[in-house]
PDB file of N, CA and C in Angstrom:
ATOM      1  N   UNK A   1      59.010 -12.734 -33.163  1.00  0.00           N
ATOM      2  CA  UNK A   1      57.998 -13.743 -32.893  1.00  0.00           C
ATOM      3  C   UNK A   1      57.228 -13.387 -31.608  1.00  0.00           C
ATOM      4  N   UNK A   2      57.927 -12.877 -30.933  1.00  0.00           N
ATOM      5  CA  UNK A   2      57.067 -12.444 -29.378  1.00  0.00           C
ATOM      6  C   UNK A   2      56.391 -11.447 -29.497  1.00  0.00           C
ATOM      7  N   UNK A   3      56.488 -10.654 -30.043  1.00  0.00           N
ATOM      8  CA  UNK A   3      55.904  -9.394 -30.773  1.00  0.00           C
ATOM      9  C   UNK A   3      54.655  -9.822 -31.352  1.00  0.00           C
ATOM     10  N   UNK A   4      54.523 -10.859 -32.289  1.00  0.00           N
ATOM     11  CA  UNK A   4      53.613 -10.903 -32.958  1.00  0.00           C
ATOM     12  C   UNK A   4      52.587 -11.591 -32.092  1.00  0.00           C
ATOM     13  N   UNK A   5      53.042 -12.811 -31.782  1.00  0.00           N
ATOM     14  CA  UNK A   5      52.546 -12.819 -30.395  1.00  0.00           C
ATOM     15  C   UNK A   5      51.406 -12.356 -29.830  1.00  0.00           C
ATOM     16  N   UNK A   6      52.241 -11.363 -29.040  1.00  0.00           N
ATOM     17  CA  UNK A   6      51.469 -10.326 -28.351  1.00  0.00           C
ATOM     18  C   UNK A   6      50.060  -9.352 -29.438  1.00  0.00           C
ATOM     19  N   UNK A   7      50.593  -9.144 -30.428  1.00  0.00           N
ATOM     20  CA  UNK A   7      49.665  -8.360 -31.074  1.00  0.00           C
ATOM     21  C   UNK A   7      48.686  -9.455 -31.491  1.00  0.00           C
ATOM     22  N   UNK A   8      48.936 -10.861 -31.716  1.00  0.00           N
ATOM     23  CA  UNK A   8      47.963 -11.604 -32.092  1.00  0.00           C
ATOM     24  C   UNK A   8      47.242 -11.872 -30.780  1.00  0.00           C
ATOM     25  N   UNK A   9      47.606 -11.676 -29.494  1.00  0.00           N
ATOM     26  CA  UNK A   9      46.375 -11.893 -28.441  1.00  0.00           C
ATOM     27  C   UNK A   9      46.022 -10.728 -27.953  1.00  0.00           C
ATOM     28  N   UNK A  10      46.450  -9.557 -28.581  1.00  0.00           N
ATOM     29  CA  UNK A  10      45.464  -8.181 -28.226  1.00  0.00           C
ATOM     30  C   UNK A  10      44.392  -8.159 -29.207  1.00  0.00           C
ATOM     31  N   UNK A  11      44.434  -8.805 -30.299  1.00  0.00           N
ATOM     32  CA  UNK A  11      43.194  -9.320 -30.973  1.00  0.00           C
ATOM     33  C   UNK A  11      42.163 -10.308 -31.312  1.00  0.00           C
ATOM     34  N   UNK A  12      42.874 -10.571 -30.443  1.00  0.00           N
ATOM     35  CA  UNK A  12      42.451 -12.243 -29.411  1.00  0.00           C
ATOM     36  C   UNK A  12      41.920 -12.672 -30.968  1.00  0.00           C
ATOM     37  N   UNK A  13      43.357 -13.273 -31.542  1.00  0.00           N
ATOM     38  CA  UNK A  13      43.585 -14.146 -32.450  1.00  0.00           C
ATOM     39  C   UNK A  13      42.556 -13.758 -33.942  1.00  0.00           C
ATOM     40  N   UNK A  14      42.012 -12.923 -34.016  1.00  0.00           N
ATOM     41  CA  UNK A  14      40.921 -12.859 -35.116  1.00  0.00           C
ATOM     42  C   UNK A  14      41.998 -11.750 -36.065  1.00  0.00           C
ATOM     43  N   UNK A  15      42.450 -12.545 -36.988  1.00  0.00           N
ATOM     44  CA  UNK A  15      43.536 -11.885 -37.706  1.00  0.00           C
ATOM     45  C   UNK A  15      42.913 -11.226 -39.164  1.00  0.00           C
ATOM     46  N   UNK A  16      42.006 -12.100 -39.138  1.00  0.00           N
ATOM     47  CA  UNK A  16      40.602 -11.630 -40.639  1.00  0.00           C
ATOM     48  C   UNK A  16      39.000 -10.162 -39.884  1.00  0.00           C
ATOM     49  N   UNK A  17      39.972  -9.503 -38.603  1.00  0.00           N
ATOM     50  CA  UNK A  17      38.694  -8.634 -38.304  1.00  0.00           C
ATOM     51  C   UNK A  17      38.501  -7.439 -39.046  1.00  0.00           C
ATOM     52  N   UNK A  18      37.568  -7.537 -39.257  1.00  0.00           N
ATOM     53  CA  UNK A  18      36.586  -6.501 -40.142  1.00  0.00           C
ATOM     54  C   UNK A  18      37.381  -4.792 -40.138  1.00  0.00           C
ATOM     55  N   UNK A  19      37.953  -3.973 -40.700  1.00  0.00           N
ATOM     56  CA  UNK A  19      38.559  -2.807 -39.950  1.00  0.00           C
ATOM     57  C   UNK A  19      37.467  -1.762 -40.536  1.00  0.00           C
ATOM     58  N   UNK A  20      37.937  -0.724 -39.738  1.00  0.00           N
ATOM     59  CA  UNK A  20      36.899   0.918 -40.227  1.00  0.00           C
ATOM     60  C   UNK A  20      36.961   1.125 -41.597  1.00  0.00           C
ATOM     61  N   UNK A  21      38.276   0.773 -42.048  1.00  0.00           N
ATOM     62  CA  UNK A  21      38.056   1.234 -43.290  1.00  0.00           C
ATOM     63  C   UNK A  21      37.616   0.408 -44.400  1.00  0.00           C
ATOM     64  N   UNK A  22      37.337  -0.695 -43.903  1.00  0.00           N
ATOM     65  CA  UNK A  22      36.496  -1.776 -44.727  1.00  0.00           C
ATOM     66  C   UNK A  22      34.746  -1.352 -44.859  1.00  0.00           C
ATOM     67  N   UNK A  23      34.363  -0.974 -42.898  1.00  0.00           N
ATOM     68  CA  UNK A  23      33.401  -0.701 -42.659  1.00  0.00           C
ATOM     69  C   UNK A  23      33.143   0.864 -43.749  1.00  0.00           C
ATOM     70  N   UNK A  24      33.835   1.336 -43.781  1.00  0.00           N
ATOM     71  CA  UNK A  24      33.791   2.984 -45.018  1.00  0.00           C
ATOM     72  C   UNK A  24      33.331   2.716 -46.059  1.00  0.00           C
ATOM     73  N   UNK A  25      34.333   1.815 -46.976  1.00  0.00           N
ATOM     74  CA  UNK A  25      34.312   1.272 -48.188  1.00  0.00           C
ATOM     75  C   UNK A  25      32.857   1.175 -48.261  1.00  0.00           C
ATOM     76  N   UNK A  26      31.978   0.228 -46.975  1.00  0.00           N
ATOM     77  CA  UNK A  26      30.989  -0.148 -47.356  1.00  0.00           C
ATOM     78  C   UNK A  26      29.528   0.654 -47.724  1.00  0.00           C
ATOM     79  N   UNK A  27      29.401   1.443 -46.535  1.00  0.00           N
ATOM     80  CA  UNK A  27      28.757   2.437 -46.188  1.00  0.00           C
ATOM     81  C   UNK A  27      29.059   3.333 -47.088  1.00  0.00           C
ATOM     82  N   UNK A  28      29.508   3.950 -47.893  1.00  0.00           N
ATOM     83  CA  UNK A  28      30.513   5.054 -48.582  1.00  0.00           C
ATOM     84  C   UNK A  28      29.386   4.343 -49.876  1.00  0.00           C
ATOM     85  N   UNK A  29      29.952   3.183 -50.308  1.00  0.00           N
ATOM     86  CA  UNK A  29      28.856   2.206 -51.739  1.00  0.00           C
ATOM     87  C   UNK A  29      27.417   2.510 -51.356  1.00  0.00           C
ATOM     88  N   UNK A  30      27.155   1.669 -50.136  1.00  0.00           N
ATOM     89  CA  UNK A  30      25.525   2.369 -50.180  1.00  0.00           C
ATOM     90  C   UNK A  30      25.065   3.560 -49.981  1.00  0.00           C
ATOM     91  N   UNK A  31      25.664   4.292 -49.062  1.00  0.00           N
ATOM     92  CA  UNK A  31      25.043   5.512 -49.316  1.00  0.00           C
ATOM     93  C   UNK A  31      25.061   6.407 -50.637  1.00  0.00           C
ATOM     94  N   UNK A  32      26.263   6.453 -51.421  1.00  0.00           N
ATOM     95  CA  UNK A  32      26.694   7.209 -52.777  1.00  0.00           C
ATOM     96  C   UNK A  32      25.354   6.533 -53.596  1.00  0.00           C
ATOM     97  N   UNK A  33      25.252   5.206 -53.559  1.00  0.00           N
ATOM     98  CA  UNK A  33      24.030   5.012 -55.102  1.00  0.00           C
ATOM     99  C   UNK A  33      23.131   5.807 -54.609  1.00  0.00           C
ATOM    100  N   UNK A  34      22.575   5.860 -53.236  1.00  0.00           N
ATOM    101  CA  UNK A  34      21.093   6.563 -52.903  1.00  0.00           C
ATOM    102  C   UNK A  34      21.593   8.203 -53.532  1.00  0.00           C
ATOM    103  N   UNK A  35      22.533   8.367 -53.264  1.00  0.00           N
ATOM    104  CA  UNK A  35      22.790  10.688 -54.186  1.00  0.00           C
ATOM    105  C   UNK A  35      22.099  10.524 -55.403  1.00  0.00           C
ATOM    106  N   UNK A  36      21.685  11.797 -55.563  1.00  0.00           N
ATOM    107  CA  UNK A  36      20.791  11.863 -57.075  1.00  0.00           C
ATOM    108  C   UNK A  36      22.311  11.649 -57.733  1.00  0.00           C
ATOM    109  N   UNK A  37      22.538  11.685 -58.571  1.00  0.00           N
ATOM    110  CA  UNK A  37      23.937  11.691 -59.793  1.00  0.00           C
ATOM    111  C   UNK A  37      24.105  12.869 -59.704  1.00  0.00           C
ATOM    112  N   UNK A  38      23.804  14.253 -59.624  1.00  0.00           N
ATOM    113  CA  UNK A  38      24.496  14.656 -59.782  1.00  0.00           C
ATOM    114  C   UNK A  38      25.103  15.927 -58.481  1.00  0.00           C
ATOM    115  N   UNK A  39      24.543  14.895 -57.402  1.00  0.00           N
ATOM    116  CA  UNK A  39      25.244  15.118 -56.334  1.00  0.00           C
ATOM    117  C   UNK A  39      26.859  14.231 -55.589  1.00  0.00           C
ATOM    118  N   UNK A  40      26.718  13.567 -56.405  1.00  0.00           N
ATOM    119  CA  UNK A  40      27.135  12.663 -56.171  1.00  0.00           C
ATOM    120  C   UNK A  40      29.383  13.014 -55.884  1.00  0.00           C
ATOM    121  N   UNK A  41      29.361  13.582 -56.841  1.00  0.00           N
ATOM    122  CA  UNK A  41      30.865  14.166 -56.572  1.00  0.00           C
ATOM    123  C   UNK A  41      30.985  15.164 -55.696  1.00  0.00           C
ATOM    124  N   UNK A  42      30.042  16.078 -55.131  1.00  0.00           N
ATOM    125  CA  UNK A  42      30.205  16.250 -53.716  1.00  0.00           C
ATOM    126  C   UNK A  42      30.718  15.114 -52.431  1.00  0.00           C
ATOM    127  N   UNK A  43      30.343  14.110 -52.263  1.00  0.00           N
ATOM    128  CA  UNK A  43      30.342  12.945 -50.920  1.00  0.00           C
ATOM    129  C   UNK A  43      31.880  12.441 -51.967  1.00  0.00           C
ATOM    130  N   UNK A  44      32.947  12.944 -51.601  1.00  0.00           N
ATOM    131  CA  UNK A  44      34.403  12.538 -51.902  1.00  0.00           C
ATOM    132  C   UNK A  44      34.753  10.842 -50.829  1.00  0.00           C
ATOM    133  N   UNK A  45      35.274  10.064 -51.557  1.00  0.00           N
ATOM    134  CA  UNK A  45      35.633   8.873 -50.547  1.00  0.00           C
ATOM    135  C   UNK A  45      36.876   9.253 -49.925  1.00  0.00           C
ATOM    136  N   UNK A  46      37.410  10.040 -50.969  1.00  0.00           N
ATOM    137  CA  UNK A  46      39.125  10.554 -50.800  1.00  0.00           C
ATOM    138  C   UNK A  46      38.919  11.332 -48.882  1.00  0.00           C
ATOM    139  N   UNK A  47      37.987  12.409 -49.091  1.00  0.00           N
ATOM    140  CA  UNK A  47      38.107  12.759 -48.259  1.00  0.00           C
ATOM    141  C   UNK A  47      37.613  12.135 -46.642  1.00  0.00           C
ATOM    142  N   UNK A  48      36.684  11.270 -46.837  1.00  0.00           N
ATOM    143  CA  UNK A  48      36.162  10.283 -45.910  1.00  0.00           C
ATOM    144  C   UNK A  48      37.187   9.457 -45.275  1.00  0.00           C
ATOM    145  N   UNK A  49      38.142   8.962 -46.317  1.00  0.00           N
ATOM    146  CA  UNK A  49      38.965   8.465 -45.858  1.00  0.00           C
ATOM    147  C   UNK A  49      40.786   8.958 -45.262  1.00  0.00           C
ATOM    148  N   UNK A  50      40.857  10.238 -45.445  1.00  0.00           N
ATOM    149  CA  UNK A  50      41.180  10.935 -44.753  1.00  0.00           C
ATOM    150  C   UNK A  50      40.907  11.165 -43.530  1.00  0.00           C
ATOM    151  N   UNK A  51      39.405  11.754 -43.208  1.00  0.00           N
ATOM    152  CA  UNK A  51      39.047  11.925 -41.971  1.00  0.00           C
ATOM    153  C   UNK A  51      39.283  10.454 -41.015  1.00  0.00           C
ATOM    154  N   UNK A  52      38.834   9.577 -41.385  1.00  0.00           N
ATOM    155  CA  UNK A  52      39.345   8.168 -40.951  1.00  0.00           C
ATOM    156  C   UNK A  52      40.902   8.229 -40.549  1.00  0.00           C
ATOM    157  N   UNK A  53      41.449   8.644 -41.539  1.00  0.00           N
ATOM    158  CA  UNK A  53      43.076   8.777 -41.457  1.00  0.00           C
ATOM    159  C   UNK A  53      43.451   9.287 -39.983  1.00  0.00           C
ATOM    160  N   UNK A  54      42.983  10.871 -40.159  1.00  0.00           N
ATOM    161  CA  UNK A  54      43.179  11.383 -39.019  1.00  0.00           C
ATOM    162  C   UNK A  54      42.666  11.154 -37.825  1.00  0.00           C
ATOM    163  N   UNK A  55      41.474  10.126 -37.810  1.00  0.00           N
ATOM    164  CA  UNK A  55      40.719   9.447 -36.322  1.00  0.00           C
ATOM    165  C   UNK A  55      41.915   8.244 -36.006  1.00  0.00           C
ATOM    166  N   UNK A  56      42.852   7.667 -36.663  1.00  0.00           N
ATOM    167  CA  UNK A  56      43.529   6.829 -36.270  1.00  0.00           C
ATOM    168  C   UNK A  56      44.698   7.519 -35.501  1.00  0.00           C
ATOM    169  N   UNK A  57      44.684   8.513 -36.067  1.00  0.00           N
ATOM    170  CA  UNK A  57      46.132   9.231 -34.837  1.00  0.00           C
ATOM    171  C   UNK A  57      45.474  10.072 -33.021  1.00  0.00           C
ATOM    172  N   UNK A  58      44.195   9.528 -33.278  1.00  0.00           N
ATOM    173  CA  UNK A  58      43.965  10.315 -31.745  1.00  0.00           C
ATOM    174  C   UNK A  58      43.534   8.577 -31.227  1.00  0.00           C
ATOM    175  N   UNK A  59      44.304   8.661 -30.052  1.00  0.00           N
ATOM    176  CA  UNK A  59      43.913   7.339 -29.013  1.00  0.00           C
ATOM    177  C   UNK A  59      42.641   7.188 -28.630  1.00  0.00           C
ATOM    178  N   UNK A  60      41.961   8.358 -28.276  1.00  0.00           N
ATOM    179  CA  UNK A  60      40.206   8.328 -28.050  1.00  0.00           C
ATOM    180  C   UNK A  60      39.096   7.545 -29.209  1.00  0.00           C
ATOM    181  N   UNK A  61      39.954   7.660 -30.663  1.00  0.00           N
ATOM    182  CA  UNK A  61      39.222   7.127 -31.512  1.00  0.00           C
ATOM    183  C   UNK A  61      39.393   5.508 -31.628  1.00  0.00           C
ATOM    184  N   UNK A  62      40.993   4.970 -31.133  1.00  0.00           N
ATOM    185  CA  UNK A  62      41.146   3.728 -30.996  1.00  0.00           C
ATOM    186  C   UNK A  62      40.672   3.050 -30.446  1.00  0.00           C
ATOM    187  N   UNK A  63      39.571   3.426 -29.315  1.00  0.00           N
ATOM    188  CA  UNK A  63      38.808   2.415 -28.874  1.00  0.00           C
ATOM    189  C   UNK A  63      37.343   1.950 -29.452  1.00  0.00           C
ATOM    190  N   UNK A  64      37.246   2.771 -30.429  1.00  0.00           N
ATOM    191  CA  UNK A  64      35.576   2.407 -31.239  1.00  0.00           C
ATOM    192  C   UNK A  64      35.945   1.738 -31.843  1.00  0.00           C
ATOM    193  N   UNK A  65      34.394   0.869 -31.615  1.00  0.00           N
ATOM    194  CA  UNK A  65      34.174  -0.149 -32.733  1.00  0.00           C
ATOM    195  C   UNK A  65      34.657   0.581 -34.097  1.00  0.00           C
ATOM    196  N   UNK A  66      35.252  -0.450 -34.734  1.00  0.00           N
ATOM    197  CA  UNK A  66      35.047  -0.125 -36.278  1.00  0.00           C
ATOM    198  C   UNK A  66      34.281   0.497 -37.349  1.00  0.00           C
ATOM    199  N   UNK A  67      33.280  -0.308 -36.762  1.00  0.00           N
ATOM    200  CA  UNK A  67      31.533  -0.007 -37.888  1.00  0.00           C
ATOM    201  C   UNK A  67      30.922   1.577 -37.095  1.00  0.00           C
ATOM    202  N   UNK A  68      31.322   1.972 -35.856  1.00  0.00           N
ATOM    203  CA  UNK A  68      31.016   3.213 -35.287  1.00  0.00           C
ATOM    204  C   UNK A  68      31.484   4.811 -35.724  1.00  0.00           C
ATOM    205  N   UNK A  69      32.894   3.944 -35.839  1.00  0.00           N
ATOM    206  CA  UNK A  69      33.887   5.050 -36.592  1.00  0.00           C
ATOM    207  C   UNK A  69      33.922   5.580 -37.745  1.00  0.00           C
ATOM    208  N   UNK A  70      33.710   4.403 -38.333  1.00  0.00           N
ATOM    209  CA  UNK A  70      33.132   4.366 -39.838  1.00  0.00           C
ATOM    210  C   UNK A  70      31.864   5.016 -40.053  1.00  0.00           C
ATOM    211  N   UNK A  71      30.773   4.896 -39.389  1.00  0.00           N
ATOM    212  CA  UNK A  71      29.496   5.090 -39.572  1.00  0.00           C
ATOM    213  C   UNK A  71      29.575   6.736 -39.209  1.00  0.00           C
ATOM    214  N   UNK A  72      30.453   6.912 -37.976  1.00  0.00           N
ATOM    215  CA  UNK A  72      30.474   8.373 -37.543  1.00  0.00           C
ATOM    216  C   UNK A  72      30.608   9.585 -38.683  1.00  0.00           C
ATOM    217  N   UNK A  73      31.969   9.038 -39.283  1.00  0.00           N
ATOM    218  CA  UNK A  73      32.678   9.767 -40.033  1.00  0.00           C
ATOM    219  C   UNK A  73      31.412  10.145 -41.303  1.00  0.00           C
ATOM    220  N   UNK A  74      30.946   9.008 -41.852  1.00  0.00           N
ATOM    221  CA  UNK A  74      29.565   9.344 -42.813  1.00  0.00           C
ATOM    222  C   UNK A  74      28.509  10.368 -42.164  1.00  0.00           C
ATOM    223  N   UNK A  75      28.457   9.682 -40.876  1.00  0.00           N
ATOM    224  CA  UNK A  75      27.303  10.974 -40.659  1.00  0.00           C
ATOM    225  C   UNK A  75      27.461  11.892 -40.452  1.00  0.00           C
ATOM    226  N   UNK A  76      28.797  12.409 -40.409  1.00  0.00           N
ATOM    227  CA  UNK A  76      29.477  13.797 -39.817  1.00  0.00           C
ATOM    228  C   UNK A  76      29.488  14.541 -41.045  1.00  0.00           C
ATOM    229  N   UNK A  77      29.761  13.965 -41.998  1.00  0.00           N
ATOM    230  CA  UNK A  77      29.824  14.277 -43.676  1.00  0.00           C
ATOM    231  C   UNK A  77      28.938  14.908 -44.504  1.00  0.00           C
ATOM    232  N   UNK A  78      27.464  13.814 -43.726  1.00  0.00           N
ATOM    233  CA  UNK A  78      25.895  13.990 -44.623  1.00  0.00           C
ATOM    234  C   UNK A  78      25.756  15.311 -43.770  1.00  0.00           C
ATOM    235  N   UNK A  79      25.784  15.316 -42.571  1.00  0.00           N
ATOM    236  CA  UNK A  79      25.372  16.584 -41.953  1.00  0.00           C
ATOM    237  C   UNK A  79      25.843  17.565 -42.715  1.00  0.00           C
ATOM    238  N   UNK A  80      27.666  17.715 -42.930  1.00  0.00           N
ATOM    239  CA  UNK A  80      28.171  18.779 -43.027  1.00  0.00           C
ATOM    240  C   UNK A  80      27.562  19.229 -44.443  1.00  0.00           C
ATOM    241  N   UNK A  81      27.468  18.186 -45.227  1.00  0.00           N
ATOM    242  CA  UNK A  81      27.092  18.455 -46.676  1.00  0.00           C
ATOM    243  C   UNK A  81      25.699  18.602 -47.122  1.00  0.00           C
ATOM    244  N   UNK A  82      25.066  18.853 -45.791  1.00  0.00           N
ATOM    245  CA  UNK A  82      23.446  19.116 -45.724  1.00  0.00           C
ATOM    246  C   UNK A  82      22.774  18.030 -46.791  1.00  0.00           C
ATOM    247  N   UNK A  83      23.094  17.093 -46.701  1.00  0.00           N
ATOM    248  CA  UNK A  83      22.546  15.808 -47.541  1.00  0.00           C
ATOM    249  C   UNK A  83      21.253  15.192 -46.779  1.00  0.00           C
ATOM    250  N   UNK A  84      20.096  16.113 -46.674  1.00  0.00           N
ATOM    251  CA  UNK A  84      19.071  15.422 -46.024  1.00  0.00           C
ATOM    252  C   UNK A  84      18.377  14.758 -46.355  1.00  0.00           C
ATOM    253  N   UNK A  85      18.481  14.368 -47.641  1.00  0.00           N
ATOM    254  CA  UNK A  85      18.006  12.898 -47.944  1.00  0.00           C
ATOM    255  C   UNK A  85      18.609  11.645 -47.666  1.00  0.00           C
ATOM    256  N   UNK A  86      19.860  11.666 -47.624  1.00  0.00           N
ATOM    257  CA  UNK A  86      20.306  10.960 -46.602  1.00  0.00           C
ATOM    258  C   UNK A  86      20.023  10.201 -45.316  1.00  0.00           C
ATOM    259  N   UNK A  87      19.387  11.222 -44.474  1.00  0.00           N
ATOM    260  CA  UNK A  87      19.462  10.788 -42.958  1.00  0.00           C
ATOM    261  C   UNK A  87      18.847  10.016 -42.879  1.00  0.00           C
ATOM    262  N   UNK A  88      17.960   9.641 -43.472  1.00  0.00           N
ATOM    263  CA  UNK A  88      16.971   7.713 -43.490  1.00  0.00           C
ATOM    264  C   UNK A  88      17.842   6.932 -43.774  1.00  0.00           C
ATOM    265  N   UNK A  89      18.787   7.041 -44.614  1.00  0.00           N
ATOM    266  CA  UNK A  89      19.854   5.817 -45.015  1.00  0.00           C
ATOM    267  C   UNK A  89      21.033   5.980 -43.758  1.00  0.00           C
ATOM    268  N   UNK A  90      21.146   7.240 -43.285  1.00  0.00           N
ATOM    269  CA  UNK A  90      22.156   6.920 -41.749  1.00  0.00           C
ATOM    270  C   UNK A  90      21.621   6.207 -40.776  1.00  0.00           C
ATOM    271  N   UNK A  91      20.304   6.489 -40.452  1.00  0.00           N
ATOM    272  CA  UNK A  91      19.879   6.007 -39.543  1.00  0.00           C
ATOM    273  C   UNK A  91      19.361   4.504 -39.776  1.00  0.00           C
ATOM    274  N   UNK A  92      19.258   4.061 -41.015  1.00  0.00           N
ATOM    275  CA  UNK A  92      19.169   3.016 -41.273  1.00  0.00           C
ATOM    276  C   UNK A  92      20.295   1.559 -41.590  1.00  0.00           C
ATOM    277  N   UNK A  93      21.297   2.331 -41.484  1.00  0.00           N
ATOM    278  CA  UNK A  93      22.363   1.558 -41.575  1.00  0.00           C
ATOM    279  C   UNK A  93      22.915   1.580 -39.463  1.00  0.00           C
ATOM    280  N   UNK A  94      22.692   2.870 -39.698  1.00  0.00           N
ATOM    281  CA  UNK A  94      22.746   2.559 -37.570  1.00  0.00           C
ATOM    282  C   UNK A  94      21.988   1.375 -37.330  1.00  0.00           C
ATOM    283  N   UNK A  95      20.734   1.486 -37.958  1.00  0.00           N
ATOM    284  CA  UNK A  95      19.848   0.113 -37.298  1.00  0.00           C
ATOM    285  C   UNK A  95      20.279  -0.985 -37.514  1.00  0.00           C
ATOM    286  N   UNK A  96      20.932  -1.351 -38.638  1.00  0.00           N
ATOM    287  CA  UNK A  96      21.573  -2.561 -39.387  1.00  0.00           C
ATOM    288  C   UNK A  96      22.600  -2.970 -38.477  1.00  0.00           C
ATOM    289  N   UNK A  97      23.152  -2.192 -38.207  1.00  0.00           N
ATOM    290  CA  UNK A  97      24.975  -2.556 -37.852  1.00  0.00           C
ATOM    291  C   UNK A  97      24.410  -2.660 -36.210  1.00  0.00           C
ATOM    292  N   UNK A  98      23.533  -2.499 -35.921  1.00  0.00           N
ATOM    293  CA  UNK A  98      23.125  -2.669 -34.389  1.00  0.00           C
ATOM    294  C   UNK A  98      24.178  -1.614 -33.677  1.00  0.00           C
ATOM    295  N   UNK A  99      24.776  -0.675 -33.739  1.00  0.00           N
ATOM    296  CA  UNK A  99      25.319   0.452 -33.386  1.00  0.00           C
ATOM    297  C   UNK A  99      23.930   1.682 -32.871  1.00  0.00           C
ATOM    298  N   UNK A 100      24.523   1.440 -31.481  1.00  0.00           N
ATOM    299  CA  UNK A 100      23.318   2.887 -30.860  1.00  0.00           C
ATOM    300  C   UNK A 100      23.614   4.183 -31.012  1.00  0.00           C
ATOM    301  N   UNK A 101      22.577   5.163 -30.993  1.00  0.00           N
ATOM    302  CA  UNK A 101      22.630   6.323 -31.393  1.00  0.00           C
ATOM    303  C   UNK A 101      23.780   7.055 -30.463  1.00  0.00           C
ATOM    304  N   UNK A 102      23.889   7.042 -29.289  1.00  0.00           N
ATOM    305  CA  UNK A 102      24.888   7.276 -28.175  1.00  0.00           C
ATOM    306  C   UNK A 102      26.081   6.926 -28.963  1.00  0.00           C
ATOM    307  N   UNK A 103      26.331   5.983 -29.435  1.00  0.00           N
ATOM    308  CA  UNK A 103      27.726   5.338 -29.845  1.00  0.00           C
ATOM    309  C   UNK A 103      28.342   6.366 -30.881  1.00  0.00           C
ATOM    310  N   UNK A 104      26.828   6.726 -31.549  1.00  0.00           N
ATOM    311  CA  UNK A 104      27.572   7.209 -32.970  1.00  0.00           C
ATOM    312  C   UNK A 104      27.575   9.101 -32.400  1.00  0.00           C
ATOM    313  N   UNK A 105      27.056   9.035 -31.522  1.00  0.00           N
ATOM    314  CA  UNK A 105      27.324  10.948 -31.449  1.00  0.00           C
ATOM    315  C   UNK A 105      28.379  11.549 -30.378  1.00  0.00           C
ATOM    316  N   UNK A 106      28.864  10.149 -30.042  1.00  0.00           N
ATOM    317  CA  UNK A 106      29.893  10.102 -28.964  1.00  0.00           C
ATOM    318  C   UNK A 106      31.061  11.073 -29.933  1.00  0.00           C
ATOM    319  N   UNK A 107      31.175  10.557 -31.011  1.00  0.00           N
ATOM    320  CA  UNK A 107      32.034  10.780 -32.171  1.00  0.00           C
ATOM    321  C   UNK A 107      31.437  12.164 -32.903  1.00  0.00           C
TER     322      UNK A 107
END
């Protein structure tokens, strides 16, 4: 009980908060409809969410926002996968989520 506690006021009580990999899920849906079809099995979620995986075991990544981490990991992706039709829909979901450009290249 003290335990939980504690973890419920390091999240200062918001037990329904939004996580990265919710923020993925989301971003991952809109960006995939914009791929022509038959690009589309290139941009793997499997692997997106992996990379996510592995941002949770470094402490440097535990302090980003959610929607940053999330957003990072996509744009790290479109780059790698030279998806330049894309980059209007990255940068447009940056604008959405009110996440600054600094935030997301920090990552």
């Amino acid at each position: 009980m003290r335990m939980e506690k504690i973890v419920l006021e390091k999240v200062c009580w918001k037990v329904k908060a939004t996580t990265a990999f919710q923020f993925l899920q989301l971003y991952y849906s809109l960006i995939h409809e914009n791929l022509p079809f038959e690009r589309r099995k290139n941009l793997s979620f499997e692997r997106l969410e992996a990379q996510l995986k592995a941002c949770h075991c470094r402490i440097m990544f535990s302090k980003a926002k959610p929607s940053v981490l999330a957003l990072s990991i996509i744009a790290l992706e479109v780059q790698a996968q030279k998806f330049i039709e894309l980059t209007e829909g990255i940068e447009c979901l940056q604008k959405h989520s009110k996440d600054s450009s600094e935030e997301i290249q920090l990552f």
